[in-house]
N, C-alpha and C. Protein backbone atom coordinates (compact mmCIF):
# COMPACT_ATOMS: atom_id res chain seq x y z
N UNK A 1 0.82 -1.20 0.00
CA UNK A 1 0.00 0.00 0.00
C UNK A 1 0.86 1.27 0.00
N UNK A 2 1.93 1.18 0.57
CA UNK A 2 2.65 2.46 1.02
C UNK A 2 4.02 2.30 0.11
N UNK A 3 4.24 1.15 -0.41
CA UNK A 3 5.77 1.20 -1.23
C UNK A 3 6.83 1.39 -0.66
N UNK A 4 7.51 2.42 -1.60
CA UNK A 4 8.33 3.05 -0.81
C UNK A 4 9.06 3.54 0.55
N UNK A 5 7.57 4.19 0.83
CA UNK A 5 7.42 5.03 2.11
C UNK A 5 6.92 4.16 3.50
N UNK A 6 6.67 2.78 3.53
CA UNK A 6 6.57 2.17 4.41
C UNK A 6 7.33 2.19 5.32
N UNK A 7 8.78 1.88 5.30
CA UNK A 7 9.57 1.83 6.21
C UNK A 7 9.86 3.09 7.01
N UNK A 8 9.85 3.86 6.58
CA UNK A 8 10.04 5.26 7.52
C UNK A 8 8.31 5.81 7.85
N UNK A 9 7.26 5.56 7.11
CA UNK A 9 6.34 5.44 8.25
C UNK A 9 5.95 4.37 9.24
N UNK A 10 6.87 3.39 9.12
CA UNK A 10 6.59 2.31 10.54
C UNK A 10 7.97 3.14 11.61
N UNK A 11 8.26 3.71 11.05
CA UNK A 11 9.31 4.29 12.23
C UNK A 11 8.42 6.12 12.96
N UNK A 12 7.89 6.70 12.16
CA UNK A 12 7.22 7.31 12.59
C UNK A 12 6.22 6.73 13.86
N UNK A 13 5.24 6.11 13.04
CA UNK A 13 4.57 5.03 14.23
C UNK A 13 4.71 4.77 15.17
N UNK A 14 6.34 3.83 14.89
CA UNK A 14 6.89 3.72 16.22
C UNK A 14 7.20 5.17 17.58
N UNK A 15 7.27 5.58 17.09
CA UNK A 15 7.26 6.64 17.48
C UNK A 15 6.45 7.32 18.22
N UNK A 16 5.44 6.97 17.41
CA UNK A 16 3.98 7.38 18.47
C UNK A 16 3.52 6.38 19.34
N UNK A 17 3.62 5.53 19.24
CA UNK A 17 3.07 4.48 20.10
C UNK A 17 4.16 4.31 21.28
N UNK A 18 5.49 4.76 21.26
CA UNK A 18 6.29 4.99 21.85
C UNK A 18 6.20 5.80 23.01
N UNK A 19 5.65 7.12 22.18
CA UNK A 19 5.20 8.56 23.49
C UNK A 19 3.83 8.02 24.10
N UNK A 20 3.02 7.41 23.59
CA UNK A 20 2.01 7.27 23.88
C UNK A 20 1.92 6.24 25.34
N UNK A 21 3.09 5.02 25.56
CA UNK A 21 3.49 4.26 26.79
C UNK A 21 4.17 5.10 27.43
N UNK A 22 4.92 5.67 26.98
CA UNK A 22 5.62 6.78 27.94
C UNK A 22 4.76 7.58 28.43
N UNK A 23 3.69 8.27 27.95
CA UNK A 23 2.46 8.79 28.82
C UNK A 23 1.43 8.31 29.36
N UNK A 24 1.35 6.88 29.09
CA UNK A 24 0.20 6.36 29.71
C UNK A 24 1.09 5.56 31.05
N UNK A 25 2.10 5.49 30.96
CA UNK A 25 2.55 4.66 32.38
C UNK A 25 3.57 5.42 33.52
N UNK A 26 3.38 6.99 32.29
CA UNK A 26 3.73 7.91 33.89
C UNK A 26 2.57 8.21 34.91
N UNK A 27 1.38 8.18 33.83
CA UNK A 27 -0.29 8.41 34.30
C UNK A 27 -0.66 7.20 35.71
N UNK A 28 0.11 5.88 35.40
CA UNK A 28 0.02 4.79 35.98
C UNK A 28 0.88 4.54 37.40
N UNK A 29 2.43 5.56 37.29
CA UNK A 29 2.90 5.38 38.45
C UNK A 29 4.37 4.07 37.99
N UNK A 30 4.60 3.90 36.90
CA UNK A 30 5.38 2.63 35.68
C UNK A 30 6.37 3.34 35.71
N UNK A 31 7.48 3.35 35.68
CA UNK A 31 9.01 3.43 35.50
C UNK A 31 8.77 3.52 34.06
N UNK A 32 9.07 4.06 33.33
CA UNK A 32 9.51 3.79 31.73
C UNK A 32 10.60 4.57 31.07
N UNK A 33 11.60 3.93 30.46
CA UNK A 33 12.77 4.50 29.94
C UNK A 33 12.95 3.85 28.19
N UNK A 34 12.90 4.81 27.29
CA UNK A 34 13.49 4.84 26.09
C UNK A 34 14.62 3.44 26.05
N UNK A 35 14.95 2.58 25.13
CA UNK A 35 16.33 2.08 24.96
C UNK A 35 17.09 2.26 23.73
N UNK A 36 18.09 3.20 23.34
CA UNK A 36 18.03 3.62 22.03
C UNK A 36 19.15 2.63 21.65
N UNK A 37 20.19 2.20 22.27
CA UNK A 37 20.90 1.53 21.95
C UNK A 37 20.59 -0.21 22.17
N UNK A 38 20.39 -1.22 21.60
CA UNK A 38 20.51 -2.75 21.37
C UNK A 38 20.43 -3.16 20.53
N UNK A 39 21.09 -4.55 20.71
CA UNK A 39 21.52 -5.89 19.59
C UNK A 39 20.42 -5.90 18.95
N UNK A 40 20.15 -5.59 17.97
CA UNK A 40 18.91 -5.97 17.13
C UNK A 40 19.00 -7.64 16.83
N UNK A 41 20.38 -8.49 16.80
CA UNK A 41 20.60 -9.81 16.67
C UNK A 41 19.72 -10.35 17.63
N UNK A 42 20.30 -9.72 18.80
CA UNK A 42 19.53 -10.47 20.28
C UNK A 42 18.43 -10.32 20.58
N UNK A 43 17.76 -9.16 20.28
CA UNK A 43 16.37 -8.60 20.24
C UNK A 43 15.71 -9.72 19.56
N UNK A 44 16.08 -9.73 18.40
CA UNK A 44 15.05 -10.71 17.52
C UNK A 44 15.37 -12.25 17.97
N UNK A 45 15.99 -12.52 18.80
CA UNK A 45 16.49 -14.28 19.53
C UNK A 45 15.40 -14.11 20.10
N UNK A 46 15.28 -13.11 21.12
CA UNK A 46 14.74 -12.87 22.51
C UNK A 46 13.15 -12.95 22.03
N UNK A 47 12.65 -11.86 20.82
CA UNK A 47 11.20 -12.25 20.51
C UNK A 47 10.77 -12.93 19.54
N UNK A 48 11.66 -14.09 18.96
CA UNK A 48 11.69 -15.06 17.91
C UNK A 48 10.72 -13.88 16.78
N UNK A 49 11.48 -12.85 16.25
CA UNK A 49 11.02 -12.36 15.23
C UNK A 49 11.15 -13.07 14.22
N UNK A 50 10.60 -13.32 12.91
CA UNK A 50 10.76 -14.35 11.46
C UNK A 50 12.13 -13.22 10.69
N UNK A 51 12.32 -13.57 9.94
CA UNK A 51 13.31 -12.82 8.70
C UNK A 51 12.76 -11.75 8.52
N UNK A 52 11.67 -10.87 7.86
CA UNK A 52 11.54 -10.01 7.66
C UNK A 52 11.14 -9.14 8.48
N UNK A 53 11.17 -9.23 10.04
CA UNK A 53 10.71 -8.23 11.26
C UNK A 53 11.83 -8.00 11.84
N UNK A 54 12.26 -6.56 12.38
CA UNK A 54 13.33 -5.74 13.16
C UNK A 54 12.53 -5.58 14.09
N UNK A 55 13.80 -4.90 15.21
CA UNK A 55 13.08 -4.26 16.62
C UNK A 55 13.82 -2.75 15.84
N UNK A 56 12.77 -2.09 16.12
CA UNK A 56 12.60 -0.44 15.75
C UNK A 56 12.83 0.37 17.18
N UNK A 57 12.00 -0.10 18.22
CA UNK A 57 12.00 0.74 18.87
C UNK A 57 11.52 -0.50 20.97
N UNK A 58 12.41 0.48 21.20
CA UNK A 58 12.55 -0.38 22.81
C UNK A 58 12.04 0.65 23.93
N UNK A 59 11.26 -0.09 24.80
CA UNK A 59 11.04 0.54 26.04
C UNK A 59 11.01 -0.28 27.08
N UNK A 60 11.76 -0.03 28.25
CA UNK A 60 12.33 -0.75 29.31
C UNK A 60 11.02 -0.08 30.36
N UNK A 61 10.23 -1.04 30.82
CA UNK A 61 9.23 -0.49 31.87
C UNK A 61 9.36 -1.67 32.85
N UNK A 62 9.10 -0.98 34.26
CA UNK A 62 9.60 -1.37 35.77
C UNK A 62 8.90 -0.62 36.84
N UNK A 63 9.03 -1.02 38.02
CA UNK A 63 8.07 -0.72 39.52
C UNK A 63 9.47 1.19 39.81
N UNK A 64 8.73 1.48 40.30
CA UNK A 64 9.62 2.94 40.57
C UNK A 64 9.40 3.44 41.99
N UNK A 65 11.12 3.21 42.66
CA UNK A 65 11.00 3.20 44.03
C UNK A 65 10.02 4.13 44.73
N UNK A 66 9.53 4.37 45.84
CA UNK A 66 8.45 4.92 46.28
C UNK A 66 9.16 6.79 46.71
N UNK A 67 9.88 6.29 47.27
CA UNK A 67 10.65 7.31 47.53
C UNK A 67 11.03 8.12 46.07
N UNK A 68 10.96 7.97 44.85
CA UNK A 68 11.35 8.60 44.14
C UNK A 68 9.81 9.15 43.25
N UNK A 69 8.61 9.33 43.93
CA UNK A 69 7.40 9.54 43.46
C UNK A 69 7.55 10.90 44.25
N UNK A 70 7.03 11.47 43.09
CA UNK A 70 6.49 13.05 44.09
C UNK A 70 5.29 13.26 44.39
């Protein structure tokens, strides 16, 4: 459908769906941190992606000490 332009609008995307956990799990009280740097090799071990699927985009979410809530 998109040709060309697919691949850099699945990175857009990513993108949004990206900010969009990042705002819904500060709303929640969720630890969430960006991961801009990883093994895309290991990434795809880790979620048995097939041949034609990458990891685009990573977010590391976790409990967030109490003491560090305002």
């Amino acid at each position: 459908k998109y040709g060309l332009r697919a691949y850099p609008y699945s990175l857009i995307e990513a993108g949004h769906i990206g900010q969009n956990i990042l705002l819904a799990s500060s709303e929640i009280a969720i630890g969430a941190c960006p991961v801009s740097g990883f093994v895309d090799k290991k990434v795809k071990e880790i979620l048995d992606l097939i041949e034609n699927e990458i990891p685009i985009y990573s977010i590391s979410l976790g409990n967030i000490r109490k003491d560090n809530l305002k």
